[in-house]
Protein backbone atom coordinates (compact mmCIF):
# COMPACT_ATOMS: atom_id res chain seq x y z
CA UNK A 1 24.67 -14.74 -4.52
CA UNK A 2 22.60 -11.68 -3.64
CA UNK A 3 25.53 -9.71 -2.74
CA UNK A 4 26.99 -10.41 -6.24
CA UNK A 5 23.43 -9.65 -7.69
CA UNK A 6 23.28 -6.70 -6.28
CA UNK A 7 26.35 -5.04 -7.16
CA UNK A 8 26.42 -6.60 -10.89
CA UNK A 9 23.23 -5.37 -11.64
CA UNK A 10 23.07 -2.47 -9.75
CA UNK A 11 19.86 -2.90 -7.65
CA UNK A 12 18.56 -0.23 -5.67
CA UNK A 13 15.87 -2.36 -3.95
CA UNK A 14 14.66 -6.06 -3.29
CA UNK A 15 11.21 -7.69 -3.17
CA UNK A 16 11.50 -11.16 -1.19
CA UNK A 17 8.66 -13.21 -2.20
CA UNK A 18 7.08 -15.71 0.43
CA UNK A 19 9.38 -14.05 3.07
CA UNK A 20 6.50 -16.05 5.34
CA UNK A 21 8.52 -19.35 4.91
CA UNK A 22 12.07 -19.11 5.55
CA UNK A 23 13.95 -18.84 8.71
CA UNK A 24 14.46 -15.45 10.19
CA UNK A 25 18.16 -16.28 10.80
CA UNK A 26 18.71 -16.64 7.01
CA UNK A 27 16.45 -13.61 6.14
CA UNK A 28 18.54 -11.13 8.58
CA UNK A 29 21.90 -12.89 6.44
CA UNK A 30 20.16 -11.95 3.29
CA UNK A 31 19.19 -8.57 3.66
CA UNK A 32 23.32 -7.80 5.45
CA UNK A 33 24.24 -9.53 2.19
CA UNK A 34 22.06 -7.35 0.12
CA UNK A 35 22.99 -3.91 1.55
CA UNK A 36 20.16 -2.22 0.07
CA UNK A 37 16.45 -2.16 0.83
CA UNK A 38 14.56 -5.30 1.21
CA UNK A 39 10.85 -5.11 1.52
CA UNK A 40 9.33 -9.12 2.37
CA UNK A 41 5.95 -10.51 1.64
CA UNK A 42 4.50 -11.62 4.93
CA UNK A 43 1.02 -12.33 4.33
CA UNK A 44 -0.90 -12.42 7.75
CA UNK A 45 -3.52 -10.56 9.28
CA UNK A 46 -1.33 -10.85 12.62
CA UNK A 47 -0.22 -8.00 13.14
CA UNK A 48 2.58 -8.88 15.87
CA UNK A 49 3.58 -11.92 13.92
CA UNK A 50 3.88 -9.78 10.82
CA UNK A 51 6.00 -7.18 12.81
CA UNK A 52 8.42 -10.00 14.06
CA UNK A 53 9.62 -10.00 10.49
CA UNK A 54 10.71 -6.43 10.39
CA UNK A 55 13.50 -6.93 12.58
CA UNK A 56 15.80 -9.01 9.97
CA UNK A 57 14.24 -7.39 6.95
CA UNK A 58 14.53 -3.63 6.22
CA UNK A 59 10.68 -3.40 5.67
CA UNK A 60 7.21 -5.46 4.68
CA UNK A 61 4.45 -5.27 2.02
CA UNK A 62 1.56 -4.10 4.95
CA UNK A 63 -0.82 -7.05 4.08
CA UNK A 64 -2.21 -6.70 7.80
CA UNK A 65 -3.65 -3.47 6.74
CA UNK A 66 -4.53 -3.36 3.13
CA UNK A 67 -6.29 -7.15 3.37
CA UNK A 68 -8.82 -4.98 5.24
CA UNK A 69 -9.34 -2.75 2.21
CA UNK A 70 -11.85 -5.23 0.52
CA UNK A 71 -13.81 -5.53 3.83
CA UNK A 72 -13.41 -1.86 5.14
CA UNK A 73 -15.01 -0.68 1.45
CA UNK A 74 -17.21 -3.15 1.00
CA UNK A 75 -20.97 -2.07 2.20
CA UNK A 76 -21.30 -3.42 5.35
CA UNK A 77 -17.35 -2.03 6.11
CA UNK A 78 -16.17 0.62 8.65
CA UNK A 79 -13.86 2.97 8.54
CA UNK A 80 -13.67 3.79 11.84
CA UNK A 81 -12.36 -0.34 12.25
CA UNK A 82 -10.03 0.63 9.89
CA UNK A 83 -9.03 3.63 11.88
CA UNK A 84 -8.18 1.29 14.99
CA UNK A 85 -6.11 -1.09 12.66
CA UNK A 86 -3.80 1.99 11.49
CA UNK A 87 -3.70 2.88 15.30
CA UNK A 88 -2.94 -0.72 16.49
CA UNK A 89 -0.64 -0.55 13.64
CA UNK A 90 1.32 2.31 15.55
CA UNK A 91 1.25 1.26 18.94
CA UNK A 92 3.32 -2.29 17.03
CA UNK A 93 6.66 -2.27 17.65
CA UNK A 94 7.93 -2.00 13.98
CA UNK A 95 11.37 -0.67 13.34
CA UNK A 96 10.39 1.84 10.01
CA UNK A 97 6.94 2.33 9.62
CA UNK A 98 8.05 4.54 6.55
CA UNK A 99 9.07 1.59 5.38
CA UNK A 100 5.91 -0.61 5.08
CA UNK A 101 4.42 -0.94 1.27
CA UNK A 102 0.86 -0.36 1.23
CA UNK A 103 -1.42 -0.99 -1.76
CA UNK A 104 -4.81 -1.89 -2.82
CA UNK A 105 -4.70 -4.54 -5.70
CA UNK A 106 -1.76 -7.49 -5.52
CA UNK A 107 -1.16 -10.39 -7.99
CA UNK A 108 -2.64 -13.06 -5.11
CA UNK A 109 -5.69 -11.62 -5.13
CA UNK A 110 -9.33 -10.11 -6.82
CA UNK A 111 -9.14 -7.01 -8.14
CA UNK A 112 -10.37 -4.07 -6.14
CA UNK A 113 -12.83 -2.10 -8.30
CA UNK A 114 -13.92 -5.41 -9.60
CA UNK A 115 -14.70 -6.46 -6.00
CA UNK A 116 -16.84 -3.33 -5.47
CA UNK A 117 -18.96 -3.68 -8.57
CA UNK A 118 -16.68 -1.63 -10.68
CA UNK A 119 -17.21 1.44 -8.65
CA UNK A 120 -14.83 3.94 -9.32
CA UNK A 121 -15.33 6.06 -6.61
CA UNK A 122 -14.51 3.70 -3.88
CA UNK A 123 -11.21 2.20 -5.98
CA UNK A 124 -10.39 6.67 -5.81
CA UNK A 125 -10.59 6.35 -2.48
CA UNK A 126 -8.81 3.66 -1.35
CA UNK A 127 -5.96 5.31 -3.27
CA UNK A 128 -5.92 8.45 -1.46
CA UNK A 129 -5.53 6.26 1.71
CA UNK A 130 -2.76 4.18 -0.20
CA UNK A 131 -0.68 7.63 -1.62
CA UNK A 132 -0.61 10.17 0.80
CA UNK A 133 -0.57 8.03 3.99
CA UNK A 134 2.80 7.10 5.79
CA UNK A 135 4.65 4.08 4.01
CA UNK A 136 5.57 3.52 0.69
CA UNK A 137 2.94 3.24 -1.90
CA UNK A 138 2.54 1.00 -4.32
CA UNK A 139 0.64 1.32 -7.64
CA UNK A 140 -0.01 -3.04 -9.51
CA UNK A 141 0.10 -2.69 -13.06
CA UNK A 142 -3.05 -1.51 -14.92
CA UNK A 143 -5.24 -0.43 -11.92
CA UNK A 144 -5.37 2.59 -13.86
CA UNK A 145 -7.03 0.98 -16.86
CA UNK A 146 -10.26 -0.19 -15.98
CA UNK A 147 -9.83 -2.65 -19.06
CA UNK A 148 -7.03 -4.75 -16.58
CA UNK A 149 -8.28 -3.69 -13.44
CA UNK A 150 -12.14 -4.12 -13.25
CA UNK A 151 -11.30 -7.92 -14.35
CA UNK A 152 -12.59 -11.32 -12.82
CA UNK A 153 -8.78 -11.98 -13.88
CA UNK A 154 -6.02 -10.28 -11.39
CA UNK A 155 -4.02 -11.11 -14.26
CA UNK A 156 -5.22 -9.46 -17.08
CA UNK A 157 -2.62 -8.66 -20.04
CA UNK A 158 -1.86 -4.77 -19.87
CA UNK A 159 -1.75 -4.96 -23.53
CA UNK A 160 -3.27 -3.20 -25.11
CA UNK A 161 -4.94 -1.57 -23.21
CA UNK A 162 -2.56 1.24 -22.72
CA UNK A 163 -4.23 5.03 -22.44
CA UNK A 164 -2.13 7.50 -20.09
CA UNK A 165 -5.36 10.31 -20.56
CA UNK A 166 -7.69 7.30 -18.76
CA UNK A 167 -9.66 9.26 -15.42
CA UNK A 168 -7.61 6.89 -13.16
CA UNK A 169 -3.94 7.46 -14.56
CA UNK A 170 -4.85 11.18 -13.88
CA UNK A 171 -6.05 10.57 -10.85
CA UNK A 172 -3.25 8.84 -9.52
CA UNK A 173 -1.11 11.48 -11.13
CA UNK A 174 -2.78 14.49 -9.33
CA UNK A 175 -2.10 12.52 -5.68
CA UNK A 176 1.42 11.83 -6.96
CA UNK A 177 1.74 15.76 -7.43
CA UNK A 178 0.14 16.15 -4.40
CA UNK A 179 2.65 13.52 -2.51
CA UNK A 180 5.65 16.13 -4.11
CA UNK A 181 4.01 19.69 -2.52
CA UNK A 182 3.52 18.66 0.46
CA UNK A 183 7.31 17.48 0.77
CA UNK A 184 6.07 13.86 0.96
CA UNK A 185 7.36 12.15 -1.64
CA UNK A 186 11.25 10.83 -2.08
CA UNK A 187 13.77 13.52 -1.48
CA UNK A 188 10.73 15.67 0.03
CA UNK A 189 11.70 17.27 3.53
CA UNK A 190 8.70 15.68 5.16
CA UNK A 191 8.94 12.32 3.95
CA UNK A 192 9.38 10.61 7.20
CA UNK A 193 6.50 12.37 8.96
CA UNK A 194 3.82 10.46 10.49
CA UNK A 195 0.04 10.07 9.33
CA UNK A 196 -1.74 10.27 12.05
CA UNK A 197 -6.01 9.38 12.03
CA UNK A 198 -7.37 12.34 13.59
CA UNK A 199 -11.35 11.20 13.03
CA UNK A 200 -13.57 8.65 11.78
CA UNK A 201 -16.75 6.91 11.38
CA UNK A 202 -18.69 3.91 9.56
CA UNK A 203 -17.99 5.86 6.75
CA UNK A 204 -15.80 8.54 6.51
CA UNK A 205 -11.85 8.84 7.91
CA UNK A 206 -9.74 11.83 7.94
CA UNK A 207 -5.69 11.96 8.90
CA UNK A 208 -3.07 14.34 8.73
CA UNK A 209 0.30 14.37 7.51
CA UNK A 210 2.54 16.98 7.69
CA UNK A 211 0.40 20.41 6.45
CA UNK A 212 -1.98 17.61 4.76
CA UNK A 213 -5.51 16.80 5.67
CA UNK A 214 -7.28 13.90 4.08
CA UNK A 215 -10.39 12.58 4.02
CA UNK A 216 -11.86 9.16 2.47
CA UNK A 217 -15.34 7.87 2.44
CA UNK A 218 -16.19 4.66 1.40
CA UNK A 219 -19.94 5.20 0.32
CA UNK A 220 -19.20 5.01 -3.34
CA UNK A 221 -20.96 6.47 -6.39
CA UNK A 222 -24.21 5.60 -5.02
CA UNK A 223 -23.61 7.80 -1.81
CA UNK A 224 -24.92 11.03 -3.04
């Protein structure tokens, strides 16, 4: 069925929902019958459970990681715990860490900038982390309209609230620019190189990537 799926429709890529459930024997079938990039939804804050998944699938939205983005920005959070994750994270035995989606906002869950109060600054943040770091990035619909995004409702219709000069949709269009000069975006001759966390702190991270340094805070608007 997938196999035929595939080719018919000429699919490029596969997301497996609740990847979690099914038998790894018939998950390393699937993705041979595929033939093309499969990326499962694991969701666990285990990290070595979640990596045992990456053997029959070709890679794995990176809950582990990004369901400490709520915590690590909230006011009481750390950044230099998060540091340790994305280190722990390395020292995991995961075929393609290239290969891992990360994100901030996901269908199964609050909003974000709506969990921080609506603060803008924090949401920027957490995107810098989510664009320029190693693994592929991925944007849910309308975090760049504050309309959908800064919701009680993960849900909100996109429609109509639709505005592609919004501070957000810039935003994330200045770090995809930035993904593309540094060579880190697809087709970019330093798209496989590592991110590696060279500092942090409660509040403050920086890591390099290829001839790209980047530093996040998580202090907010409020933080002077």
């Amino acid at each position: 069925w997938i196999s035929h799926m595939v080719t018919k429709y000429r699919v490029d890529g596969v997301r497996l929902d609740t990847a979690l459930y099914m038998p790894k024997w018939f998950l390393k079938q699937f993705q041979e019958a595929a033939g093309v990039y499969m990326i499962g939804e694991v969701t666990t804050y285990n990290m070595t459970f979640h990596c045992d998944f990456n053997d029959p699938l070709a890679g794995l939205l990176n809950f582990p990681v990004t369901m400490q983005l709520p915590h690590t920005f909230a006011k009481s959070g750390s950044l230099a715990a998060f540091m340790e994750l994305l280190l722990q994270q390395k020292r995991e035995k995961y075929t393609d860490l290239d290969a891992l989606g990360n994100f901030v906002d996901n269908h199964d869950g609050p909003r974000f900038v709506h969990s921080m109060g609506g603060d803008v600054g924090k949401l920027k943040n957490a995107l810098v982390w989510t664009m320029l770091y190693q693994g592929i990035p991925i944007i849910y619909y309308g975090m760049e309209q504050l309309e959908v995004s800064n919701q009680q409702d993960d849900r909100t219709s996109m429609w109509p609230h639709y505005n592609n000069a919004s501070e957000l949709y810039l935003f994330i269009g200045k770090l995809n620019s930035l993904r593309k000069r540094f060579g880190l975006a697809a087709g970019g001759a330093l798209r496989r190189e590592q991110a590696t966390p060279v500092w942090s702190s409660p509040q403050s991270l920086a890591f390099v990537r290829g001839q790209l340094l980047a530093v996040i805070t998580n202090v907010g608007a409020g933080g002077g």
